[in-house]
PDB file of N, CA and C in Angstrom:
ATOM      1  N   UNK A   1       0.866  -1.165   0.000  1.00  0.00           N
ATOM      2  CA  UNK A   1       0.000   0.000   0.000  1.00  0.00           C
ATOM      3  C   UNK A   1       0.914   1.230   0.000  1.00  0.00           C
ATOM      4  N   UNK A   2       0.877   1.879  -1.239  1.00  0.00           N
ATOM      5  CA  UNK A   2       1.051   3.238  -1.017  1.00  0.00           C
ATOM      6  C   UNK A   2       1.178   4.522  -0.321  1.00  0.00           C
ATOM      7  N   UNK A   3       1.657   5.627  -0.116  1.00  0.00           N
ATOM      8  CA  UNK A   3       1.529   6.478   1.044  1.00  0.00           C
ATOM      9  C   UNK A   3       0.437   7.237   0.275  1.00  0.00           C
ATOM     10  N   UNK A   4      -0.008   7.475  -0.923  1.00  0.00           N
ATOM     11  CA  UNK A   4      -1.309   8.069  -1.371  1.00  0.00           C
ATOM     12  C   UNK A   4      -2.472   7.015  -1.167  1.00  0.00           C
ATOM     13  N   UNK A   5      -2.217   6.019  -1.258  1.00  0.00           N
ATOM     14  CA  UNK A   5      -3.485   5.051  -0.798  1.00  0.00           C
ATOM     15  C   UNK A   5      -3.809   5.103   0.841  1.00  0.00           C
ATOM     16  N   UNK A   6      -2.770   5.128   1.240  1.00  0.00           N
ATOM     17  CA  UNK A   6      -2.699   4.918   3.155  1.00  0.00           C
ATOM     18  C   UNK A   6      -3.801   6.441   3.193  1.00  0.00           C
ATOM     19  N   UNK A   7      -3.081   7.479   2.900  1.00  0.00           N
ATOM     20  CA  UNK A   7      -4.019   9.350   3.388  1.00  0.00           C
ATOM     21  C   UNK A   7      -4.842   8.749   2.607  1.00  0.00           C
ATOM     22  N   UNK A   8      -5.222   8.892   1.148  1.00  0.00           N
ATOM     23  CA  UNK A   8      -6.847   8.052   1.039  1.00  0.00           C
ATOM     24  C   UNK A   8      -8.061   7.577   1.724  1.00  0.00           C
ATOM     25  N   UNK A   9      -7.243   6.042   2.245  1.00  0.00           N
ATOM     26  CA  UNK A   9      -7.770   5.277   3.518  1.00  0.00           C
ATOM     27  C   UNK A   9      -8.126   5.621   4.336  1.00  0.00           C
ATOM     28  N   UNK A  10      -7.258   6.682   5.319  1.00  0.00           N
ATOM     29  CA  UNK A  10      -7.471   7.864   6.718  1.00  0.00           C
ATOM     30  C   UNK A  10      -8.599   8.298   6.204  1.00  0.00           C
ATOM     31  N   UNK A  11      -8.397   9.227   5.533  1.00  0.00           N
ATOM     32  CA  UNK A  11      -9.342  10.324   5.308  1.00  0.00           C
ATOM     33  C   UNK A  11     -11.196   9.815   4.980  1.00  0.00           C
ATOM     34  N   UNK A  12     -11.030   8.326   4.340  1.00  0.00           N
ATOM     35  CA  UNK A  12     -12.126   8.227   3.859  1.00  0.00           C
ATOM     36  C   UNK A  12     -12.365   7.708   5.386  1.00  0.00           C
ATOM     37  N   UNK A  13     -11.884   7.090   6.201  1.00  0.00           N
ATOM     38  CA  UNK A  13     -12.687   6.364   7.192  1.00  0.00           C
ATOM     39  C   UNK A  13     -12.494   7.333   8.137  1.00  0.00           C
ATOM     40  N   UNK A  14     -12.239   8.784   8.298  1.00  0.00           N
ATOM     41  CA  UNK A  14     -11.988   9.729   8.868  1.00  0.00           C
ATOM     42  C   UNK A  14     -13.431  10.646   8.642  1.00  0.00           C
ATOM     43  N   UNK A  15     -14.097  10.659   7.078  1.00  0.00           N
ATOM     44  CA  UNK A  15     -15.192  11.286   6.923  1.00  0.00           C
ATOM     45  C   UNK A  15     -16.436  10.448   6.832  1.00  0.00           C
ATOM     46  N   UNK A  16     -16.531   9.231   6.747  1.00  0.00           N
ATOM     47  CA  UNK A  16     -17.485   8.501   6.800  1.00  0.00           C
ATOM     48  C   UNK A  16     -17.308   7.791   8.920  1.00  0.00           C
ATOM     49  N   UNK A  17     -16.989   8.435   9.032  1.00  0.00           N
ATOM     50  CA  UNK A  17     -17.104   8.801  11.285  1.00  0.00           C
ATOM     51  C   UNK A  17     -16.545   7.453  11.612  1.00  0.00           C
ATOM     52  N   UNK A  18     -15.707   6.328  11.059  1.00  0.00           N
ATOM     53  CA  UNK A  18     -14.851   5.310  11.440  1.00  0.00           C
ATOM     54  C   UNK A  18     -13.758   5.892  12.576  1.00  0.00           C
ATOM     55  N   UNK A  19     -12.987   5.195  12.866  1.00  0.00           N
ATOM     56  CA  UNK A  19     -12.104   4.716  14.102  1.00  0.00           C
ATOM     57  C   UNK A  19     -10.883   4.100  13.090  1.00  0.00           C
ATOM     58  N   UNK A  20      -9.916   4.751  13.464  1.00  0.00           N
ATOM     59  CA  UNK A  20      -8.879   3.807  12.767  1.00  0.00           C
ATOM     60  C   UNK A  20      -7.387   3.484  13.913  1.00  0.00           C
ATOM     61  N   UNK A  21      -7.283   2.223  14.129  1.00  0.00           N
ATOM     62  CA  UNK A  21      -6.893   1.753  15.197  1.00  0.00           C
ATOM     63  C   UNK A  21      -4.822   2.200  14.858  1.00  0.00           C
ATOM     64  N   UNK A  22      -4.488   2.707  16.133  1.00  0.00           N
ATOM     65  CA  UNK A  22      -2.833   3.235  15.880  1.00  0.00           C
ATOM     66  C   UNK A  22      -2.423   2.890  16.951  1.00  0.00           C
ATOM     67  N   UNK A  23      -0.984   1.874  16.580  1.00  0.00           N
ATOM     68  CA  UNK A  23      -0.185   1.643  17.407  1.00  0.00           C
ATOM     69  C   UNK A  23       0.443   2.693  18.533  1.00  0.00           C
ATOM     70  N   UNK A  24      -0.076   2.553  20.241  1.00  0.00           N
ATOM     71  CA  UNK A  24       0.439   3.615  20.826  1.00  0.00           C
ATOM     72  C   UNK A  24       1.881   3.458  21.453  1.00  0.00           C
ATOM     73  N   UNK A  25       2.465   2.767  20.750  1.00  0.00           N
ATOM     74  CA  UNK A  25       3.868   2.583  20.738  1.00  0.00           C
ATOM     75  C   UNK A  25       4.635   2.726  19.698  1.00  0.00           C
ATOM     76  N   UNK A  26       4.518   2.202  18.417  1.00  0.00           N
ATOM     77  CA  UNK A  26       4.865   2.725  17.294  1.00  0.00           C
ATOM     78  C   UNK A  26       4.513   3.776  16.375  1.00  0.00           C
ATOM     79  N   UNK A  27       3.163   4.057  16.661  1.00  0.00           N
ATOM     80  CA  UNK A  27       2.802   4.793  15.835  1.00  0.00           C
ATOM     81  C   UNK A  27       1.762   4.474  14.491  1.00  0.00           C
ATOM     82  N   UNK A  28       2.293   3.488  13.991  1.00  0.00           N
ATOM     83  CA  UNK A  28       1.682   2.899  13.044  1.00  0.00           C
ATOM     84  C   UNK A  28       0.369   2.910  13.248  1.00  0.00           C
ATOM     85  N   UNK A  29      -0.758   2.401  11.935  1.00  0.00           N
ATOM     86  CA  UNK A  29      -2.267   2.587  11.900  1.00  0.00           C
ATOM     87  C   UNK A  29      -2.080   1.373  11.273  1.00  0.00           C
ATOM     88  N   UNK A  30      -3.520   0.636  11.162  1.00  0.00           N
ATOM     89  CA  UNK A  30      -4.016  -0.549  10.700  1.00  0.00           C
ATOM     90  C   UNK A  30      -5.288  -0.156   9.724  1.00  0.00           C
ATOM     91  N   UNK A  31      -5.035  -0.836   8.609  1.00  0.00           N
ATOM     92  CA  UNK A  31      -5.631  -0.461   7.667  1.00  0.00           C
ATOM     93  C   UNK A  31      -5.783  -2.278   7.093  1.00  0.00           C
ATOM     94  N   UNK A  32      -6.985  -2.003   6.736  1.00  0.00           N
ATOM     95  CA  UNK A  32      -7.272  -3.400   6.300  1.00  0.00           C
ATOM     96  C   UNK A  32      -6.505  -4.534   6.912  1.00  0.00           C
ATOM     97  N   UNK A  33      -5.966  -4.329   8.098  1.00  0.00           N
ATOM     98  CA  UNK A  33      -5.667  -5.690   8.616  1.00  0.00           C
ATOM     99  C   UNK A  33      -3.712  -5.639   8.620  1.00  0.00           C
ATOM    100  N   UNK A  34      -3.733  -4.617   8.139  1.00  0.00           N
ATOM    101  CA  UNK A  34      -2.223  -4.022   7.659  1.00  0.00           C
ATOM    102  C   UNK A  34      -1.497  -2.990   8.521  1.00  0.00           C
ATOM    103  N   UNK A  35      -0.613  -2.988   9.234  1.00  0.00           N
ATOM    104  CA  UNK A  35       0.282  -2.105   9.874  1.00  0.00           C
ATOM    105  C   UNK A  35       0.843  -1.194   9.162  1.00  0.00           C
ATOM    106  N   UNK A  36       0.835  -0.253   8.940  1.00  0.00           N
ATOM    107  CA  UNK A  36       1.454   1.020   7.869  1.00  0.00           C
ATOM    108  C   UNK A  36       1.450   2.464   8.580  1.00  0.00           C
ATOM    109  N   UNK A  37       2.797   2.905   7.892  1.00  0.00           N
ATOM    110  CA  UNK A  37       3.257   3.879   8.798  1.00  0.00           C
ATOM    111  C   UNK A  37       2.247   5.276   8.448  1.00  0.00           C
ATOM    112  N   UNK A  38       1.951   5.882   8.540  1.00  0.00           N
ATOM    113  CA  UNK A  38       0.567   6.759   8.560  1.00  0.00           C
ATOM    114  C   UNK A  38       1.406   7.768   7.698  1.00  0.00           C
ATOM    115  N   UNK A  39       1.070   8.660   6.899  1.00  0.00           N
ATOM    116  CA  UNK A  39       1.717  10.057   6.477  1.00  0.00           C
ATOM    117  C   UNK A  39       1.268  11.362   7.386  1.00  0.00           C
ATOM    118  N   UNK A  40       2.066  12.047   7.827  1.00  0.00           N
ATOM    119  CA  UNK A  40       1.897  12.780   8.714  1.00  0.00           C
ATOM    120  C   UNK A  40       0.688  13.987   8.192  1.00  0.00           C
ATOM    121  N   UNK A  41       0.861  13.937   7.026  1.00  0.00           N
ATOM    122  CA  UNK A  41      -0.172  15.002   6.268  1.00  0.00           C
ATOM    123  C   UNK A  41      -1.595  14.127   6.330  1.00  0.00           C
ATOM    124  N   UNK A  42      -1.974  12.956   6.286  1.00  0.00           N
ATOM    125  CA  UNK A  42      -3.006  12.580   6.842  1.00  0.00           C
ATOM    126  C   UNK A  42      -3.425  12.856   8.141  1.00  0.00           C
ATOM    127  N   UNK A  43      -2.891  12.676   9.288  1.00  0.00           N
ATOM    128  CA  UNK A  43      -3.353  12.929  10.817  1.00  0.00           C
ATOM    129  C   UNK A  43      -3.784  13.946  10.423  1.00  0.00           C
ATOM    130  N   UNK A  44      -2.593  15.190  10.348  1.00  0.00           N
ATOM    131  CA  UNK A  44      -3.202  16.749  10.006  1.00  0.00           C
ATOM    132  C   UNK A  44      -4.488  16.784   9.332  1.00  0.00           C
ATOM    133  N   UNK A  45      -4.775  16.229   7.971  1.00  0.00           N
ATOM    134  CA  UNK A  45      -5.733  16.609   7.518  1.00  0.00           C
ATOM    135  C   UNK A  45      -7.247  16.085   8.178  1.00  0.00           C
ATOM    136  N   UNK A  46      -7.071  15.155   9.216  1.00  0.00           N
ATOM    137  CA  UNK A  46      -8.221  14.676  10.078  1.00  0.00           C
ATOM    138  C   UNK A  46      -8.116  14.517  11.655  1.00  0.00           C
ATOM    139  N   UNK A  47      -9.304  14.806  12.413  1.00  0.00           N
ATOM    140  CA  UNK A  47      -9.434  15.182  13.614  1.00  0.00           C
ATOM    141  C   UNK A  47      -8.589  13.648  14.502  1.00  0.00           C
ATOM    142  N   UNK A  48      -7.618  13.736  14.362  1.00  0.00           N
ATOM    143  CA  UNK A  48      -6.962  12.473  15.245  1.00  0.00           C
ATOM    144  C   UNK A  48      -7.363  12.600  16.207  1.00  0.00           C
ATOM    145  N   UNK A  49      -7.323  13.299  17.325  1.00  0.00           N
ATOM    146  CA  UNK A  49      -7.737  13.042  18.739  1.00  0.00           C
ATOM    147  C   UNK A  49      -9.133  12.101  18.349  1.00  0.00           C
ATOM    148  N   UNK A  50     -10.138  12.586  18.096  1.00  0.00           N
ATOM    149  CA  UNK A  50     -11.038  11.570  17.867  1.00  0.00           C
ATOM    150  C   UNK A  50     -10.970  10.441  16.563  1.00  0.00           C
ATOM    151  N   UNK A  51     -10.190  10.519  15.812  1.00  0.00           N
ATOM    152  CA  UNK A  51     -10.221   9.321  15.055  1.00  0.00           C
ATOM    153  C   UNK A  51      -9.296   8.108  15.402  1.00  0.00           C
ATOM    154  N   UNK A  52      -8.177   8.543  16.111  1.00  0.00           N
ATOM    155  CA  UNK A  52      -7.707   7.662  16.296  1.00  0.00           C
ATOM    156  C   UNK A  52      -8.029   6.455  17.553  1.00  0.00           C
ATOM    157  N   UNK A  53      -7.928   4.829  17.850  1.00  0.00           N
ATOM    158  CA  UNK A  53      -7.986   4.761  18.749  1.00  0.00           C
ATOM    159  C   UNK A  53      -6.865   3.713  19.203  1.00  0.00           C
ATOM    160  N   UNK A  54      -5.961   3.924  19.977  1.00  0.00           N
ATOM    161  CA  UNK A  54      -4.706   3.434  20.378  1.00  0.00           C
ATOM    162  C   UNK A  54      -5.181   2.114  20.623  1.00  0.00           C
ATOM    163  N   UNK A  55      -3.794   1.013  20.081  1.00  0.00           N
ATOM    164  CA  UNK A  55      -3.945  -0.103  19.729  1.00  0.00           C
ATOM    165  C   UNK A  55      -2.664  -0.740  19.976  1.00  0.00           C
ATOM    166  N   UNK A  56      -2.357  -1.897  19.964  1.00  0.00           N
ATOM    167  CA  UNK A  56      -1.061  -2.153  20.052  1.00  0.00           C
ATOM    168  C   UNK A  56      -0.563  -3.284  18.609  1.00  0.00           C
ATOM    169  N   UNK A  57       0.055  -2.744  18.016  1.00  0.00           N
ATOM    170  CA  UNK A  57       0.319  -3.602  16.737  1.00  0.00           C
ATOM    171  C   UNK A  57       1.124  -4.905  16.772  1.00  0.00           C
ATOM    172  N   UNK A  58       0.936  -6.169  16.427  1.00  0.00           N
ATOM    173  CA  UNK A  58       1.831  -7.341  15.713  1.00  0.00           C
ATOM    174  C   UNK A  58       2.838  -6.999  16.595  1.00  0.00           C
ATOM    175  N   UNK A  59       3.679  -6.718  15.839  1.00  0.00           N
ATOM    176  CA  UNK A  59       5.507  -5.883  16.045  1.00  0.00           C
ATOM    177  C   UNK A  59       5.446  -6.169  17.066  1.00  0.00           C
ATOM    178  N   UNK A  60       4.611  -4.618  18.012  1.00  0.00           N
ATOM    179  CA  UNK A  60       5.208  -4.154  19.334  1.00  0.00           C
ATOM    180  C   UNK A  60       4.603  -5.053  20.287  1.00  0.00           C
ATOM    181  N   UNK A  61       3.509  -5.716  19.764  1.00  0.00           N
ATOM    182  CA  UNK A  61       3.541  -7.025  21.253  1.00  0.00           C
ATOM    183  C   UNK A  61       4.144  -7.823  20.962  1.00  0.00           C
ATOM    184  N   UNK A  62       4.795  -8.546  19.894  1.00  0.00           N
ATOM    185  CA  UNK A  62       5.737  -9.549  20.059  1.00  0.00           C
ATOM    186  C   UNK A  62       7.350  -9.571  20.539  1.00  0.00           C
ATOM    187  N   UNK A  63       7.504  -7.704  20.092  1.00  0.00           N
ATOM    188  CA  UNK A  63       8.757  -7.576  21.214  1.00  0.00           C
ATOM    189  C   UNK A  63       8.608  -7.082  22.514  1.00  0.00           C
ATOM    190  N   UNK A  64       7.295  -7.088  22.817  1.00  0.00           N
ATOM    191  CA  UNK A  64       6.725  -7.018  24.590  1.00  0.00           C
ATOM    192  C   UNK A  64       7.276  -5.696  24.717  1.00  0.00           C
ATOM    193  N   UNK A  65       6.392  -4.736  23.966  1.00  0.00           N
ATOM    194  CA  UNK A  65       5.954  -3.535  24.484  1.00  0.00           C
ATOM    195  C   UNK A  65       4.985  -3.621  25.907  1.00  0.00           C
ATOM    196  N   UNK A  66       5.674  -2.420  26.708  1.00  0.00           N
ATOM    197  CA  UNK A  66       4.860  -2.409  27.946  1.00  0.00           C
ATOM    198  C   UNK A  66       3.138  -2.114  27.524  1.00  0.00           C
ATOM    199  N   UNK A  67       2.307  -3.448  28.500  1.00  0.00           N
ATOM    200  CA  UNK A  67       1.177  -3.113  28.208  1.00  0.00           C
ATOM    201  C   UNK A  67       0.526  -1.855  29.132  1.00  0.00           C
TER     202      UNK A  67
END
């Protein structure tokens, strides 16, 4: 996936009032089932405090990020 497909993705599940789940350790967002690093011009362009909702990704629990 693309970094124009990823802001795409945000944005559409950003205006149709979705939740898009972000690693609160890495950072990363999940998109279709997919860990991808977010483009920073996406957050900006949508209300993160409420869209986002902290998650813990693959990765960071298998190297035992503090829960």
């Amino acid at each position: 996936m693309d970094t124009s497909e990823v802001f795409s993705r945000i944005v559409a599940i950003y205006e149709d009032g979705g939740v898009v789940p972000a690693c609160a350790w890495c950072g990363r967002v999940r998109i279709d089932d997919t860990w991808v690093v977010p483009p920073p011009a996406a957050l900006e362009a949508i209300d993160a405090r409420n869209t986002l909702s902290h998650s813990m990704c693959d990765a960071c629990a298998s190297r035992g990020a503090p829960a």
